[in-house]
PDB file of N, CA and C in Angstrom:
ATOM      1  N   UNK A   1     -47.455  -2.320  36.940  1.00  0.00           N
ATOM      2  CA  UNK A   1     -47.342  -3.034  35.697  1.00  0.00           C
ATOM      3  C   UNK A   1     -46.140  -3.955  35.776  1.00  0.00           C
ATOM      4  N   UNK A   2     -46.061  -5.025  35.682  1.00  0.00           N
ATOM      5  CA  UNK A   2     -45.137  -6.323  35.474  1.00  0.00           C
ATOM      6  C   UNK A   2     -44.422  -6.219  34.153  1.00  0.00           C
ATOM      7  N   UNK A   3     -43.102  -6.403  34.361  1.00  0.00           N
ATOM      8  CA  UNK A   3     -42.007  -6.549  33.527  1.00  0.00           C
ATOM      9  C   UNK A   3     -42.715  -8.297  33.233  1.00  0.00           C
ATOM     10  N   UNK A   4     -42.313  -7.810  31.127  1.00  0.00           N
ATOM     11  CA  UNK A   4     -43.268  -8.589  30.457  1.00  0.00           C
ATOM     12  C   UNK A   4     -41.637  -9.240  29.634  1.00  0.00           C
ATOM     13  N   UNK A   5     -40.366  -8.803  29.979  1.00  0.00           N
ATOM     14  CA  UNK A   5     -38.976  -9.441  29.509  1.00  0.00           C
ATOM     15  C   UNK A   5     -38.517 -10.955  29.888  1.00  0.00           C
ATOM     16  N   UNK A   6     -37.358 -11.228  29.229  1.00  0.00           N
ATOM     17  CA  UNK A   6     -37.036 -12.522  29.612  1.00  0.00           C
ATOM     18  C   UNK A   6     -36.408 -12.604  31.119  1.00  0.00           C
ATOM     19  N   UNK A   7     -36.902 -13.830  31.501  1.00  0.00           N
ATOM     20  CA  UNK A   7     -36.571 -13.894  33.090  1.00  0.00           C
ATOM     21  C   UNK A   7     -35.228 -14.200  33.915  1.00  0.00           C
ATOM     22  N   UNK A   8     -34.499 -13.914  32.955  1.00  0.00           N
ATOM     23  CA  UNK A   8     -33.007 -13.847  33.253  1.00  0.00           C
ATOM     24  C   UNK A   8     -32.950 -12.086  33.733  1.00  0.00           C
ATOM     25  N   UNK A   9     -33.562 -11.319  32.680  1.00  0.00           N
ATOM     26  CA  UNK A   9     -33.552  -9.906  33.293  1.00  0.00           C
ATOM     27  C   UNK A   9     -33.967  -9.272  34.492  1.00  0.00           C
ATOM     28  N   UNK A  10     -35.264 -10.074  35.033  1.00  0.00           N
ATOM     29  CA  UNK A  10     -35.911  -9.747  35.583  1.00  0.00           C
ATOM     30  C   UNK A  10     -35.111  -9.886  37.122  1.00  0.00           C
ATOM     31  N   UNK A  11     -34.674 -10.696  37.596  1.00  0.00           N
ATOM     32  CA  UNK A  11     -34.039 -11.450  38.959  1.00  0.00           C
ATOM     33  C   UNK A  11     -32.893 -10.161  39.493  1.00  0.00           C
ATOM     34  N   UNK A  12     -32.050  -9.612  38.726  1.00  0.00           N
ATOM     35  CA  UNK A  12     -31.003  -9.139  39.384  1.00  0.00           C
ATOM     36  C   UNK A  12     -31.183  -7.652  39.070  1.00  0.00           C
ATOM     37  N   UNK A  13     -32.325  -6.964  38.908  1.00  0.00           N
ATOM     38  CA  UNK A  13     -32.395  -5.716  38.300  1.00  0.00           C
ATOM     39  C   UNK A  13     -33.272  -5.240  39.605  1.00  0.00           C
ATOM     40  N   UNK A  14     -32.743  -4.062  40.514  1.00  0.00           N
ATOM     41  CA  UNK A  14     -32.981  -3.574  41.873  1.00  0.00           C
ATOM     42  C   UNK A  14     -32.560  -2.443  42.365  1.00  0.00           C
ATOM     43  N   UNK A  15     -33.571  -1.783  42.674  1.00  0.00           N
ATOM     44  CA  UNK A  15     -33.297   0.049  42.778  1.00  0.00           C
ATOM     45  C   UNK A  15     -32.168  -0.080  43.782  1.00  0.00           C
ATOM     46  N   UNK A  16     -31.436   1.106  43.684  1.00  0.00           N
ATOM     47  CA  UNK A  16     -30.462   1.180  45.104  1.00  0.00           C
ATOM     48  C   UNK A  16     -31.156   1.550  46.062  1.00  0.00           C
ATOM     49  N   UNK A  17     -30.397   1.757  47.097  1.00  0.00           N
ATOM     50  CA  UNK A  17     -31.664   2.204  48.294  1.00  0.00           C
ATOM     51  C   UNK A  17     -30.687   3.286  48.739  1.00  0.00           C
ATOM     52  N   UNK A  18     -30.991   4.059  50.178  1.00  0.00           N
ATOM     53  CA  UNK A  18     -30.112   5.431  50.412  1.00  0.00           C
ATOM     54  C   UNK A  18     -28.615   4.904  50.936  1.00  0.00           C
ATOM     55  N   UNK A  19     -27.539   5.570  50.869  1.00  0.00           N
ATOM     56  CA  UNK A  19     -25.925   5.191  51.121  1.00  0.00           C
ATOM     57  C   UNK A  19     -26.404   4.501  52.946  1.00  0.00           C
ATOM     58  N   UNK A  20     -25.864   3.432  52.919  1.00  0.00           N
ATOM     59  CA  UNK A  20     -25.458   3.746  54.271  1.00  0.00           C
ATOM     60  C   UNK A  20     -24.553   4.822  54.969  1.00  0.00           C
ATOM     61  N   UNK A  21     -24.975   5.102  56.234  1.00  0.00           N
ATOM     62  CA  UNK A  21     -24.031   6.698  56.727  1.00  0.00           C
ATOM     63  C   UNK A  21     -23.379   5.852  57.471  1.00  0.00           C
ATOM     64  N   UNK A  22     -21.773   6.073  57.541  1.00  0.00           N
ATOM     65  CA  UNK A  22     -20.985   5.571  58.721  1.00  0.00           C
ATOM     66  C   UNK A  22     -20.137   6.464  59.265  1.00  0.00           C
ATOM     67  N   UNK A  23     -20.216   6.806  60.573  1.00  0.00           N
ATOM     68  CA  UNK A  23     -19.165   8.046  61.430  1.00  0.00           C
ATOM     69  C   UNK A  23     -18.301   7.251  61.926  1.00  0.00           C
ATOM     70  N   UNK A  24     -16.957   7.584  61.897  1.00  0.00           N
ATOM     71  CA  UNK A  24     -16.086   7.606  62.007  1.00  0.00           C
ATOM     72  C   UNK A  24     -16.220   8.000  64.125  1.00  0.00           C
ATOM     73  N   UNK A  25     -15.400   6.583  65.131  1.00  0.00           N
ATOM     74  CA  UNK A  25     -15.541   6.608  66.135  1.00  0.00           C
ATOM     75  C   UNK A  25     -14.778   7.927  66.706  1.00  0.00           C
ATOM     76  N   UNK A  26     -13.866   8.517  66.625  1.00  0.00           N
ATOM     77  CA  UNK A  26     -13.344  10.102  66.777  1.00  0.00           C
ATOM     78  C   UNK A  26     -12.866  10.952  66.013  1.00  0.00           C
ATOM     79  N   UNK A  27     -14.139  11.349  65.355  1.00  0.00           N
ATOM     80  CA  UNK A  27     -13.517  12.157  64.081  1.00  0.00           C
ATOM     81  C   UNK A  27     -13.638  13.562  64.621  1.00  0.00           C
ATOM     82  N   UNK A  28     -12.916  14.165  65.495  1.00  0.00           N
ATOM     83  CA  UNK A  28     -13.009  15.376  65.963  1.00  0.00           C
ATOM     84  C   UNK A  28     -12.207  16.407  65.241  1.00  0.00           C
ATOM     85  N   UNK A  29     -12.801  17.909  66.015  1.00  0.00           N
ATOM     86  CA  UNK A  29     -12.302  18.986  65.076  1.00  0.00           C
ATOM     87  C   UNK A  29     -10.551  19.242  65.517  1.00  0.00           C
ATOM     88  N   UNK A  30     -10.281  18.694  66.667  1.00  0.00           N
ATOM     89  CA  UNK A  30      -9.033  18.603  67.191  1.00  0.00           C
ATOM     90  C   UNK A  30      -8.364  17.659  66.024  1.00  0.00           C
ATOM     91  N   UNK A  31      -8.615  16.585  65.677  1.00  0.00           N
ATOM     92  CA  UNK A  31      -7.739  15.460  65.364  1.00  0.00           C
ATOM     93  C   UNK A  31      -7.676  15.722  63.498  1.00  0.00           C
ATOM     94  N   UNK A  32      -8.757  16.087  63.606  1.00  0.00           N
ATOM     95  CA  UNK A  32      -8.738  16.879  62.106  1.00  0.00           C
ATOM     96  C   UNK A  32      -7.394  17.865  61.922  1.00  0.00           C
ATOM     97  N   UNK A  33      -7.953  19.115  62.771  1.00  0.00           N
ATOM     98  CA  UNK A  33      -6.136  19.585  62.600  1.00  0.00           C
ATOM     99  C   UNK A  33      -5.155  19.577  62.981  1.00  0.00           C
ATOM    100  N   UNK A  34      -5.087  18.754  63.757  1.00  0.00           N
ATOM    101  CA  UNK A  34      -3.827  17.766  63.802  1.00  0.00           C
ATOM    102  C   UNK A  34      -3.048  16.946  62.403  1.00  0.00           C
ATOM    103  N   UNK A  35      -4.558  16.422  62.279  1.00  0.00           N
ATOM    104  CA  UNK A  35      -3.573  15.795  60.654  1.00  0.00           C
ATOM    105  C   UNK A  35      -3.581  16.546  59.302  1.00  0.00           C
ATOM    106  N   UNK A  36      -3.999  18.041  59.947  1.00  0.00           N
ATOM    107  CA  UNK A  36      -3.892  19.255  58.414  1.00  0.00           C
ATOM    108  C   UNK A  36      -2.531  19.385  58.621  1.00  0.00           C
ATOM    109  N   UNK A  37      -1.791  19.713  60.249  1.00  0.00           N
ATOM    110  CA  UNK A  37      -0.925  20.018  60.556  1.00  0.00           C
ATOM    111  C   UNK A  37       0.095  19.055  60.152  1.00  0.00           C
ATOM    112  N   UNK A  38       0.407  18.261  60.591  1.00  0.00           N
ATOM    113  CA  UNK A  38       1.304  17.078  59.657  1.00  0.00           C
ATOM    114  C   UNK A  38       0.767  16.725  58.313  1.00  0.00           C
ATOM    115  N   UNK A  39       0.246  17.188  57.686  1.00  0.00           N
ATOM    116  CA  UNK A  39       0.340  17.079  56.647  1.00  0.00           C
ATOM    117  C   UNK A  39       0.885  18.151  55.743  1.00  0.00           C
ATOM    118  N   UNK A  40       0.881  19.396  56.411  1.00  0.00           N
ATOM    119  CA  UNK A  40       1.822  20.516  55.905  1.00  0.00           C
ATOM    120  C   UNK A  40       2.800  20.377  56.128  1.00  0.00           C
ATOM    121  N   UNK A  41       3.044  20.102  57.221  1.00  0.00           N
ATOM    122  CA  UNK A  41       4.557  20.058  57.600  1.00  0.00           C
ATOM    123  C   UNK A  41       5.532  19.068  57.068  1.00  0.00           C
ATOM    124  N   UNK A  42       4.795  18.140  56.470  1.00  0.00           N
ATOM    125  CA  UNK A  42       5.509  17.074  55.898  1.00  0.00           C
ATOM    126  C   UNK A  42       5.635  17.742  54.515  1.00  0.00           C
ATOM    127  N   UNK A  43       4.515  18.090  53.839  1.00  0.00           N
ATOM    128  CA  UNK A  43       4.855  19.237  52.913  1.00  0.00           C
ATOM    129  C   UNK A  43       5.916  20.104  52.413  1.00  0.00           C
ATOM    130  N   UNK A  44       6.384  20.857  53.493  1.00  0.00           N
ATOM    131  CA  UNK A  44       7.034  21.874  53.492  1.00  0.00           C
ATOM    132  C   UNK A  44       8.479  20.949  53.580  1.00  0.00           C
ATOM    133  N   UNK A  45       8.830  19.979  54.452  1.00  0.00           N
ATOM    134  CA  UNK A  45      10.064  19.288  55.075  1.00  0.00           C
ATOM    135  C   UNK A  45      10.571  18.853  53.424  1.00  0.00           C
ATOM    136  N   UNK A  46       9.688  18.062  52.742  1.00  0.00           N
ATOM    137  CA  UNK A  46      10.079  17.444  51.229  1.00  0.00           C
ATOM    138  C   UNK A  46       9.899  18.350  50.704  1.00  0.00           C
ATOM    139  N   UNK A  47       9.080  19.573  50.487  1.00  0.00           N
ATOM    140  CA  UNK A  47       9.761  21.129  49.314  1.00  0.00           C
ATOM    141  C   UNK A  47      10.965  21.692  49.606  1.00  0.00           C
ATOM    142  N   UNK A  48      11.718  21.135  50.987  1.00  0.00           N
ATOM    143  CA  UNK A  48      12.520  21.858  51.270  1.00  0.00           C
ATOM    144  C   UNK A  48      13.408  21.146  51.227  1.00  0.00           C
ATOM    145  N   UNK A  49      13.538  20.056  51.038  1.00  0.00           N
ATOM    146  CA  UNK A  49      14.392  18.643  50.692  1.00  0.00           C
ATOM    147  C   UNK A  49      14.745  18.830  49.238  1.00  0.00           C
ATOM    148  N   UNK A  50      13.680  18.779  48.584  1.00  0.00           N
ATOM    149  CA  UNK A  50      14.178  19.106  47.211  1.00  0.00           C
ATOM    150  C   UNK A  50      14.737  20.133  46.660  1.00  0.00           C
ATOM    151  N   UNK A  51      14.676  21.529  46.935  1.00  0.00           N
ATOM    152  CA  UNK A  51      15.198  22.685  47.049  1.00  0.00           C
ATOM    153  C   UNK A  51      16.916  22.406  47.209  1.00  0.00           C
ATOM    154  N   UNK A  52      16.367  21.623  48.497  1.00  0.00           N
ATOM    155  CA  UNK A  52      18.160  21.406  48.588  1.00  0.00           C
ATOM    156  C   UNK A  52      18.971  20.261  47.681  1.00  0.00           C
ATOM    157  N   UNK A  53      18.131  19.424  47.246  1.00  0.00           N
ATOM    158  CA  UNK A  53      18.852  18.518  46.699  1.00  0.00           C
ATOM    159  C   UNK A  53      19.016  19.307  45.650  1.00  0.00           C
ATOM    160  N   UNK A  54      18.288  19.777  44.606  1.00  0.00           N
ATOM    161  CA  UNK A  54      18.206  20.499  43.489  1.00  0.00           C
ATOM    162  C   UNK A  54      19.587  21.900  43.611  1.00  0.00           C
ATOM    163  N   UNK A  55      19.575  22.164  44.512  1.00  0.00           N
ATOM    164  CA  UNK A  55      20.939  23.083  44.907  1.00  0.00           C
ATOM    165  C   UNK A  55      22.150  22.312  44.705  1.00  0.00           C
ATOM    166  N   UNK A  56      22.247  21.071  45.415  1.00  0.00           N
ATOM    167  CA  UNK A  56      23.187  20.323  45.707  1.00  0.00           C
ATOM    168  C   UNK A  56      23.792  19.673  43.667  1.00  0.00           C
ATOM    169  N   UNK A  57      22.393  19.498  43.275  1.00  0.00           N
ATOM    170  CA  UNK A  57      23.297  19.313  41.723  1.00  0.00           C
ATOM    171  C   UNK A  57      23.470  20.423  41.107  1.00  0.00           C
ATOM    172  N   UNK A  58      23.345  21.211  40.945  1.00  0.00           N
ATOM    173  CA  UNK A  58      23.993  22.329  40.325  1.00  0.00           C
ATOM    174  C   UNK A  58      25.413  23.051  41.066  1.00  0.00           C
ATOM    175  N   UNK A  59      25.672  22.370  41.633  1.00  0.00           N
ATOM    176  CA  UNK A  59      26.900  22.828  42.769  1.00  0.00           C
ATOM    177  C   UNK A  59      28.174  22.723  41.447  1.00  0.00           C
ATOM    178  N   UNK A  60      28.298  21.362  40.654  1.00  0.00           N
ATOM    179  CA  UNK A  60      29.471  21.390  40.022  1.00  0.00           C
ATOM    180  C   UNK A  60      29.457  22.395  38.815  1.00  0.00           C
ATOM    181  N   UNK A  61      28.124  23.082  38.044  1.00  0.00           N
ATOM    182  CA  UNK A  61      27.823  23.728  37.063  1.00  0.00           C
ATOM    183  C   UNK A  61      28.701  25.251  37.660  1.00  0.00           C
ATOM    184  N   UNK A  62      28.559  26.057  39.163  1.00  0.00           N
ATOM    185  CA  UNK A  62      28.996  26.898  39.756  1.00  0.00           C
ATOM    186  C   UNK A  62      30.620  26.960  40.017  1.00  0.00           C
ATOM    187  N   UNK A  63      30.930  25.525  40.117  1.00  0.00           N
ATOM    188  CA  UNK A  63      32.394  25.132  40.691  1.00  0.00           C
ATOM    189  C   UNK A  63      33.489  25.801  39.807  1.00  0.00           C
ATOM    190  N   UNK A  64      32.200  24.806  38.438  1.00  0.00           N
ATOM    191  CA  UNK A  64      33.717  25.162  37.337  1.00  0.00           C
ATOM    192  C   UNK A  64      33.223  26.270  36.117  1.00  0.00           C
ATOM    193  N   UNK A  65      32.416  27.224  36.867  1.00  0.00           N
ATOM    194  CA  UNK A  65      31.884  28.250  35.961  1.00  0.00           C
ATOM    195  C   UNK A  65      31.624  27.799  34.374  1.00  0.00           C
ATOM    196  N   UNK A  66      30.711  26.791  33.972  1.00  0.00           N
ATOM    197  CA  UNK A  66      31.089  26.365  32.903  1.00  0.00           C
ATOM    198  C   UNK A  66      30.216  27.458  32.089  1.00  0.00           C
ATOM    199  N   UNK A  67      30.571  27.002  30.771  1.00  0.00           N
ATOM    200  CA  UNK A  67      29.851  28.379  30.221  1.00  0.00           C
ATOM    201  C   UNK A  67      28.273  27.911  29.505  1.00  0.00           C
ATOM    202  N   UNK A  68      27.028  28.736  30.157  1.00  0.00           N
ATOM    203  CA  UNK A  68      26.035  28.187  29.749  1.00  0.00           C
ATOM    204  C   UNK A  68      25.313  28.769  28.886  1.00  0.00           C
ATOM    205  N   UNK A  69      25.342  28.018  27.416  1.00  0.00           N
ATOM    206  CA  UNK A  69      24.839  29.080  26.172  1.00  0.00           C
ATOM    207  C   UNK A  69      25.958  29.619  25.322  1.00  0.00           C
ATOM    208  N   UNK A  70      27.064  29.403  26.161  1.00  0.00           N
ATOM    209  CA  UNK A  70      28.186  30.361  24.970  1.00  0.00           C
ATOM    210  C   UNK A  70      29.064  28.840  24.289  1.00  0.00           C
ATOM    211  N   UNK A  71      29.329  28.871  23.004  1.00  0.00           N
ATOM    212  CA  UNK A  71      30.182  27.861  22.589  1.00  0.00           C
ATOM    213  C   UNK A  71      31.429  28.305  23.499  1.00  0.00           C
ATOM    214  N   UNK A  72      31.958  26.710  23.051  1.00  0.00           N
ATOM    215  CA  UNK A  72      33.887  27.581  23.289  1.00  0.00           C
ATOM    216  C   UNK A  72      34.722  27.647  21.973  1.00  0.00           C
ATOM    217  N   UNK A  73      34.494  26.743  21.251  1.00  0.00           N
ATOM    218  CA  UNK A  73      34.835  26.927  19.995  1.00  0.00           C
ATOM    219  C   UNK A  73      34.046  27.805  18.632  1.00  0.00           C
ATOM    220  N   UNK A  74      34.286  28.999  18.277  1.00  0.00           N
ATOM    221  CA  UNK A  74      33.502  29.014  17.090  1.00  0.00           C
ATOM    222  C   UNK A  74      33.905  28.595  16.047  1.00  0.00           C
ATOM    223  N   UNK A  75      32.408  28.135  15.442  1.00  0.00           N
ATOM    224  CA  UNK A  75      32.238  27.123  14.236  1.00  0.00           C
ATOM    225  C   UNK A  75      33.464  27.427  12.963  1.00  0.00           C
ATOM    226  N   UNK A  76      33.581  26.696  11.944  1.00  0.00           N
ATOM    227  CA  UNK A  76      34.329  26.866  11.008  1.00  0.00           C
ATOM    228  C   UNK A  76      32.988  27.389   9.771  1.00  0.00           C
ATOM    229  N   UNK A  77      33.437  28.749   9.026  1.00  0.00           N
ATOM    230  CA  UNK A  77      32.501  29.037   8.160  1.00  0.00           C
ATOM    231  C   UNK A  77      32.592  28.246   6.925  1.00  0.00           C
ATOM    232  N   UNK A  78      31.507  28.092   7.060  1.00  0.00           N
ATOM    233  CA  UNK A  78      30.845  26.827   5.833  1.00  0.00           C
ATOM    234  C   UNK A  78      30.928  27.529   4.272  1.00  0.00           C
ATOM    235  N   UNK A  79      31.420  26.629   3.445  1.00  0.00           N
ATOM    236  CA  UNK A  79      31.708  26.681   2.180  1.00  0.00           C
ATOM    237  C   UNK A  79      30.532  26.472   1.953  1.00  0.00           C
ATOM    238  N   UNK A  80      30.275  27.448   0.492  1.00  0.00           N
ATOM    239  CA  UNK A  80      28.913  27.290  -0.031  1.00  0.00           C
ATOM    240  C   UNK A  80      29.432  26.547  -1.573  1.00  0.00           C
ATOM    241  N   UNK A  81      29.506  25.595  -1.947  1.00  0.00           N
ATOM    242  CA  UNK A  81      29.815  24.988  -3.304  1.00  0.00           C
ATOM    243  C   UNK A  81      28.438  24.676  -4.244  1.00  0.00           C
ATOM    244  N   UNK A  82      28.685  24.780  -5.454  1.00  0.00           N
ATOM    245  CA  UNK A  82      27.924  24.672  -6.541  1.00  0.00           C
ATOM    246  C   UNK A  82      28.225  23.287  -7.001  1.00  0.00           C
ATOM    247  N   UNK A  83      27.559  22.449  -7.003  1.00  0.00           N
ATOM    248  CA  UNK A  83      27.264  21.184  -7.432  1.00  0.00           C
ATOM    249  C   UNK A  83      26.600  20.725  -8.599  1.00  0.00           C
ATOM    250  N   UNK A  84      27.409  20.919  -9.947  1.00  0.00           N
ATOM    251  CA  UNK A  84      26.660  21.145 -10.891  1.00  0.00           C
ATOM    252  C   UNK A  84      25.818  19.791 -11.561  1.00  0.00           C
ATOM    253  N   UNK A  85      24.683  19.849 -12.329  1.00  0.00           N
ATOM    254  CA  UNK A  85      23.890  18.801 -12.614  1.00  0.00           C
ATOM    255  C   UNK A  85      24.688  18.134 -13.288  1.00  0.00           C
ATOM    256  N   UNK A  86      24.726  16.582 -13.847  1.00  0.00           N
ATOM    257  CA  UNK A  86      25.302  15.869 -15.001  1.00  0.00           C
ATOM    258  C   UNK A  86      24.365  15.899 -15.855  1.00  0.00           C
ATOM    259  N   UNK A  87      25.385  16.107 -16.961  1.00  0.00           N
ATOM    260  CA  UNK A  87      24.241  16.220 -18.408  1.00  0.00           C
ATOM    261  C   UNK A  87      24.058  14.838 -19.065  1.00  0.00           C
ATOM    262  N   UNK A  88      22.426  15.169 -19.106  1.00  0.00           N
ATOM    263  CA  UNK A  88      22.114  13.808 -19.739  1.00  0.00           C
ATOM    264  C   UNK A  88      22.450  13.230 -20.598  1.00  0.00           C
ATOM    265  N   UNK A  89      22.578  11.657 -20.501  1.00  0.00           N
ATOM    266  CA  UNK A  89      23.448  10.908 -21.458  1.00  0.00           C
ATOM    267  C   UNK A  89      22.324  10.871 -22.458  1.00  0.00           C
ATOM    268  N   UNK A  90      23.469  10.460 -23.948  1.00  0.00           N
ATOM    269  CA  UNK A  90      22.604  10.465 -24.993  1.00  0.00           C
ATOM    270  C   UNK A  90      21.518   8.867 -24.612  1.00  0.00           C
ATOM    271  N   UNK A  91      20.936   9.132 -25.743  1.00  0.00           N
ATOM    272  CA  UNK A  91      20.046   7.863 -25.533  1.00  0.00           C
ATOM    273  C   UNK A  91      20.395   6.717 -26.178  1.00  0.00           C
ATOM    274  N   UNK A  92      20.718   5.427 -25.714  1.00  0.00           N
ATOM    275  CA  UNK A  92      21.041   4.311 -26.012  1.00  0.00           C
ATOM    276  C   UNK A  92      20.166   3.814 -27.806  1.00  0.00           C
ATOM    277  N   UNK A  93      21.345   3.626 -28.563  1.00  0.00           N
ATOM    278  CA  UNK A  93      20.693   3.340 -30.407  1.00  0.00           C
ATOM    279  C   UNK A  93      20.299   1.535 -30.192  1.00  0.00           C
ATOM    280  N   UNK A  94      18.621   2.260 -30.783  1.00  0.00           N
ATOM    281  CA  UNK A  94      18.485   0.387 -30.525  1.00  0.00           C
ATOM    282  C   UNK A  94      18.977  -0.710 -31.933  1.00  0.00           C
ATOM    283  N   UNK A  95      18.913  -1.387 -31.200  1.00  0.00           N
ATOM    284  CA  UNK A  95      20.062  -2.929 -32.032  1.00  0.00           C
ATOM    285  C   UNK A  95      18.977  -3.127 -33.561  1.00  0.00           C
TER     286      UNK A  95
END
């Protein structure tokens, strides 16, 4: 049955067809883990980079034992004052 639409639709509307397959010229099981292997290891080198850098800033927090969580000053206790309302003015006598 013929598409009975306008013929602008008709021209560019086209089933896909199957993927092309493309292999890879040495995709071996060697070279494969080879690059699992550097890729962990590069892994592990920057978790372990950061570990240390992350050590390295907290170095001055240890130096000077600062205190973490405790004030050094305690607060001044707060006055509780009563603030009393102003009483309403009379009402203005009209002219």
């Amino acid at each position: 049955m013929s598409y009975s639409g306008p013929p602008a639709a008709r021209g560019h509307l086209r089933l896909a067809g199957p993927p092309v397959e493309r292999r890879r010229v040495s995709e071996s099981r060697a070279l494969l883990m080879l690059r699992a292997t550097v890729a962990v290891v590069a892994l592990v080198f920057l978790t372990l980079l950061a570990w240390i850098s992350s050590a390295i800033a907290l170095i001055p927090v240890a130096w000077r034992r600062a205190p973490v969580g405790v004030r050094l000053r305690p607060l001044r206790a707060r006055e509780a004052r009563i603030i009393p309302f102003q009483r309403p003015r009379e009402k203005a006598l009209p002219r």
